[in-house]
Protein backbone atom coordinates (compact mmCIF):
# COMPACT_ATOMS: atom_id res chain seq x y z
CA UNK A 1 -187.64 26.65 -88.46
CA UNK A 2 -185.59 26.51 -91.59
CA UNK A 3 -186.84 28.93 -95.02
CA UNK A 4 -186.10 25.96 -97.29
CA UNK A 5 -185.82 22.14 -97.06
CA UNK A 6 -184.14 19.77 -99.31
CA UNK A 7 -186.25 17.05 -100.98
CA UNK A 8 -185.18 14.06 -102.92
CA UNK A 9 -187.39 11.97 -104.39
CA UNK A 10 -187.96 9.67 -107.72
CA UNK A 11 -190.60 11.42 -110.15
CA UNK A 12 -191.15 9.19 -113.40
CA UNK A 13 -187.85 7.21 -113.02
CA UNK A 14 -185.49 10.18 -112.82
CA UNK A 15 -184.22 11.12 -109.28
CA UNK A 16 -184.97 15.08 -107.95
CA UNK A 17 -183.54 17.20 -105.44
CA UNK A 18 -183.97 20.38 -105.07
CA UNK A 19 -184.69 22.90 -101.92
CA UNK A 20 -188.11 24.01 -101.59
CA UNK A 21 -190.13 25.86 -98.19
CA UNK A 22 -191.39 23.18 -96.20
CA UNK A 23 -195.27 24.44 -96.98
CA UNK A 24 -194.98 23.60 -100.33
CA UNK A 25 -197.53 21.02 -101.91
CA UNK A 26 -196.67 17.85 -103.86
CA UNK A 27 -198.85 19.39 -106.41
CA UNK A 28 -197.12 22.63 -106.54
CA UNK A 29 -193.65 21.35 -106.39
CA UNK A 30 -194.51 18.80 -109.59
CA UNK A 31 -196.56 21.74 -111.39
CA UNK A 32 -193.98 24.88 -110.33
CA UNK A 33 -190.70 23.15 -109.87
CA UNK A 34 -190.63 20.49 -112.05
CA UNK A 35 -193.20 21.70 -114.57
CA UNK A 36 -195.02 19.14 -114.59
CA UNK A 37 -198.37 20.76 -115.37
CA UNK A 38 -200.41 17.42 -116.28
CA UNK A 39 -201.28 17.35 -112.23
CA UNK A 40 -203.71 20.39 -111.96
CA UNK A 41 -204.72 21.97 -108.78
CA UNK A 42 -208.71 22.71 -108.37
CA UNK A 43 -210.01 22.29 -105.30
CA UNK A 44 -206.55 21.69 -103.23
CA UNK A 45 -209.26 20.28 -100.47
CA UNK A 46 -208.99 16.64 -102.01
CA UNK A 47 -212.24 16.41 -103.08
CA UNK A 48 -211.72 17.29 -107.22
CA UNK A 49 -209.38 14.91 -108.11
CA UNK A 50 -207.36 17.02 -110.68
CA UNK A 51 -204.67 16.72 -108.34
CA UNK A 52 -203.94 12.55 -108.02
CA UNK A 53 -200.61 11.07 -108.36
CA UNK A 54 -199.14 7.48 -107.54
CA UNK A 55 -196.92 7.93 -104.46
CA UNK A 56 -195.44 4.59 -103.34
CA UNK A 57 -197.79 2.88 -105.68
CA UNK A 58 -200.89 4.42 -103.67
CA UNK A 59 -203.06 7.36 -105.70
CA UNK A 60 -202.87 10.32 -103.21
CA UNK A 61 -204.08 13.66 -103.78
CA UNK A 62 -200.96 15.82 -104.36
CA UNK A 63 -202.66 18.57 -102.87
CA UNK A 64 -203.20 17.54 -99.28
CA UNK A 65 -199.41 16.22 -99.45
CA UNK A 66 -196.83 18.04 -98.71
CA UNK A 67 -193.69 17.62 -101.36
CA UNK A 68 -191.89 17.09 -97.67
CA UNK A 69 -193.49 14.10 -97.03
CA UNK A 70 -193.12 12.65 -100.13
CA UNK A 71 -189.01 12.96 -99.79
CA UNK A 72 -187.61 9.91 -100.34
CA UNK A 73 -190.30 8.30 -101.92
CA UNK A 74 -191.38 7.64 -105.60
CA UNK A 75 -193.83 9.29 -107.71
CA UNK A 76 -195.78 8.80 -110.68
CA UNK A 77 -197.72 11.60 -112.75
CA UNK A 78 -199.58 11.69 -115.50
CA UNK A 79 -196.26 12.39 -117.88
CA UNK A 80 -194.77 9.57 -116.58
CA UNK A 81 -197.55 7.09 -117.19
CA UNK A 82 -197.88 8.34 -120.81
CA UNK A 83 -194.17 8.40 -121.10
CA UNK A 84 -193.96 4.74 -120.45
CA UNK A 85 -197.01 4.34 -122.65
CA UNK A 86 -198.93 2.45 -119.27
CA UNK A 87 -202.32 4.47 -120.60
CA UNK A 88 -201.78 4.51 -124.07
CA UNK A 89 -204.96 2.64 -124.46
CA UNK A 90 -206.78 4.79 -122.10
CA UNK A 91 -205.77 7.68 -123.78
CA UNK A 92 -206.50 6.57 -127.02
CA UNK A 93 -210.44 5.39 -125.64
CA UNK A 94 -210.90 8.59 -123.60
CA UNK A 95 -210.52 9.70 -127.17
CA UNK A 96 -212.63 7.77 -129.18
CA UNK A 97 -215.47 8.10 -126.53
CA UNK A 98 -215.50 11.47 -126.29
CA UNK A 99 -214.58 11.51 -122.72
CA UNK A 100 -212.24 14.55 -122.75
CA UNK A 101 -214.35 17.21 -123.17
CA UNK A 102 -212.24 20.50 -121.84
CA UNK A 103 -209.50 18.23 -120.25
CA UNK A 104 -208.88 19.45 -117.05
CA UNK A 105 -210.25 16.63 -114.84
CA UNK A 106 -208.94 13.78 -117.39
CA UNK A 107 -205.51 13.50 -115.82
CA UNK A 108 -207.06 12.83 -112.58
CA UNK A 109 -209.14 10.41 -114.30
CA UNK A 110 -206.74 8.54 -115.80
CA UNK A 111 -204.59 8.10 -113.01
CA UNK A 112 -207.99 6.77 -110.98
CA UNK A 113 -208.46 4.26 -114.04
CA UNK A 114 -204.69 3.30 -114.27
CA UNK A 115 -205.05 2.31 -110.65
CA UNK A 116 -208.55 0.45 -111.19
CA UNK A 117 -207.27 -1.56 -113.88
CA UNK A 118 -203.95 -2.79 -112.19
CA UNK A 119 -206.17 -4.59 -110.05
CA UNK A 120 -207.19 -8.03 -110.92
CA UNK A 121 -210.30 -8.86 -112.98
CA UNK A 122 -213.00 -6.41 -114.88
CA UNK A 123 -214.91 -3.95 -112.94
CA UNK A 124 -218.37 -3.51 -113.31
CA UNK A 125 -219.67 -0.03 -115.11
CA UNK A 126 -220.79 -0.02 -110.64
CA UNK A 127 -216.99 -0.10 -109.85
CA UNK A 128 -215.63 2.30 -112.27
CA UNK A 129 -218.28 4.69 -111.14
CA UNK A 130 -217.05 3.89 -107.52
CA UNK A 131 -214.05 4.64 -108.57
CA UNK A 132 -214.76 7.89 -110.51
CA UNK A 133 -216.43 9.38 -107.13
CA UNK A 134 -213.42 10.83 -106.09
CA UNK A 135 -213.22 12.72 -109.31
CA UNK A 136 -214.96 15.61 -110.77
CA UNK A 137 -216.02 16.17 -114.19
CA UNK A 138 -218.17 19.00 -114.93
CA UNK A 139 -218.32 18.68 -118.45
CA UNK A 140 -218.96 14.79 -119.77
CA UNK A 141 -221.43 13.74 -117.01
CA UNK A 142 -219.34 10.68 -117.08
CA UNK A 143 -220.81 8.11 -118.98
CA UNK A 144 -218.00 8.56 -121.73
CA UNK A 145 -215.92 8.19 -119.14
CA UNK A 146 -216.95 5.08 -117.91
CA UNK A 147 -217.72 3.67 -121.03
CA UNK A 148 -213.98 4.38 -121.98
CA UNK A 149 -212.62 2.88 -119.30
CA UNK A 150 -215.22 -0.11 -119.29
CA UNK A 151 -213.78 -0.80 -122.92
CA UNK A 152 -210.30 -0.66 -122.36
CA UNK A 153 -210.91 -3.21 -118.83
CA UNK A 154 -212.72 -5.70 -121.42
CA UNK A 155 -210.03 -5.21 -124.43
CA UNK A 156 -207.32 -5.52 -121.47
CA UNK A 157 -208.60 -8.53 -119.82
CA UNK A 158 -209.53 -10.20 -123.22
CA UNK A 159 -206.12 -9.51 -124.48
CA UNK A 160 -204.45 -11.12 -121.39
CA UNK A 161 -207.03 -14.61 -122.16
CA UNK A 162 -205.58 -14.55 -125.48
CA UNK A 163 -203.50 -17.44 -126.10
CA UNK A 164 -200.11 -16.53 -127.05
CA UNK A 165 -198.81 -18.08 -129.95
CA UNK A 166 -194.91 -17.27 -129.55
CA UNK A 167 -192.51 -19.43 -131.14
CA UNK A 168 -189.91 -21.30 -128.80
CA UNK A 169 -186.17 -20.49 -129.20
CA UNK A 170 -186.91 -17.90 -131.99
């Protein structure tokens, strides 16, 4: 069995290779190689959430996935959502509702509500918490949570009723 592997993969739109051991996590690779230290590591049994990144358009836990098996696929982290500005308005509602608190869980939560709300219609406060089992907060008892991303579902899915009033051939 070979010390090192090569991996190639997209993270946030820019193509990576680089050789890593084979037992290394997705977590650790994003966090050590690329230091990209929004994706923390807490449990690394899957159960925390600290960890979640979009892989293939799927949230996985980057700390039950090997950076191995992610080769040749692409990734999305926390950075790269804010980068594009895709949870700008989750961001700027976590804020507003208090629902940061020390901050270590809220990347995993907004990468659970990014998900959530790039499915069709507005969840119920029932569905976000649904959502939100997967992650742990042990500081906001989640109700600011919620209520942030309950707002941000509403001012989302009002925002897409709103008429558009765009001018033709301007």
């Amino acid at each position: 069995m070979s010390d090192v592997v090569n991996v190639t993969m997209k993270v946030n739109g820019t193509d990576v290779s680089h050789a890593i051991a084979p037992r290394n996590t997705l977590a650790d690779f994003l966090r050590q190689t690329l230091e990209l230290t929004g994706t923390h590591t807490g449990c690394e049994m899957g159960v925390c959430g600290a960890c979640l990144v979009v892989l293939d358009g799927r949230v996985v836990h980057s700390c039950l996935t090997f950076a191995v098996q992610a080769s040749g696929s692409t990734i999305e982290t926390v950075e790269g959502l804010s980068e594009r500005a895709a949870i700008a308005d989750l961001q700027e509602a976590f804020h507003q509702r208090n629902a940061l608190q020390c901050g270590f869980c809220t990347p995993g939560m907004l990468m659970t509500a990014h998900s959530l709300l790039s499915q069709p219609g507005v969840p119920s406060r029932e569905d976000i918490r649904d959502a939100l089992s997967g992650n742990y907060c042990r500081c906001t008892g989640y109700e600011a949570i919620v209520d942030a991303i309950e707002m941000v579902a509403r001012k989302r899915h009002d925002g897409a009723a709103a008429p558009q009033n765009e001018e033709v051939g301007a």
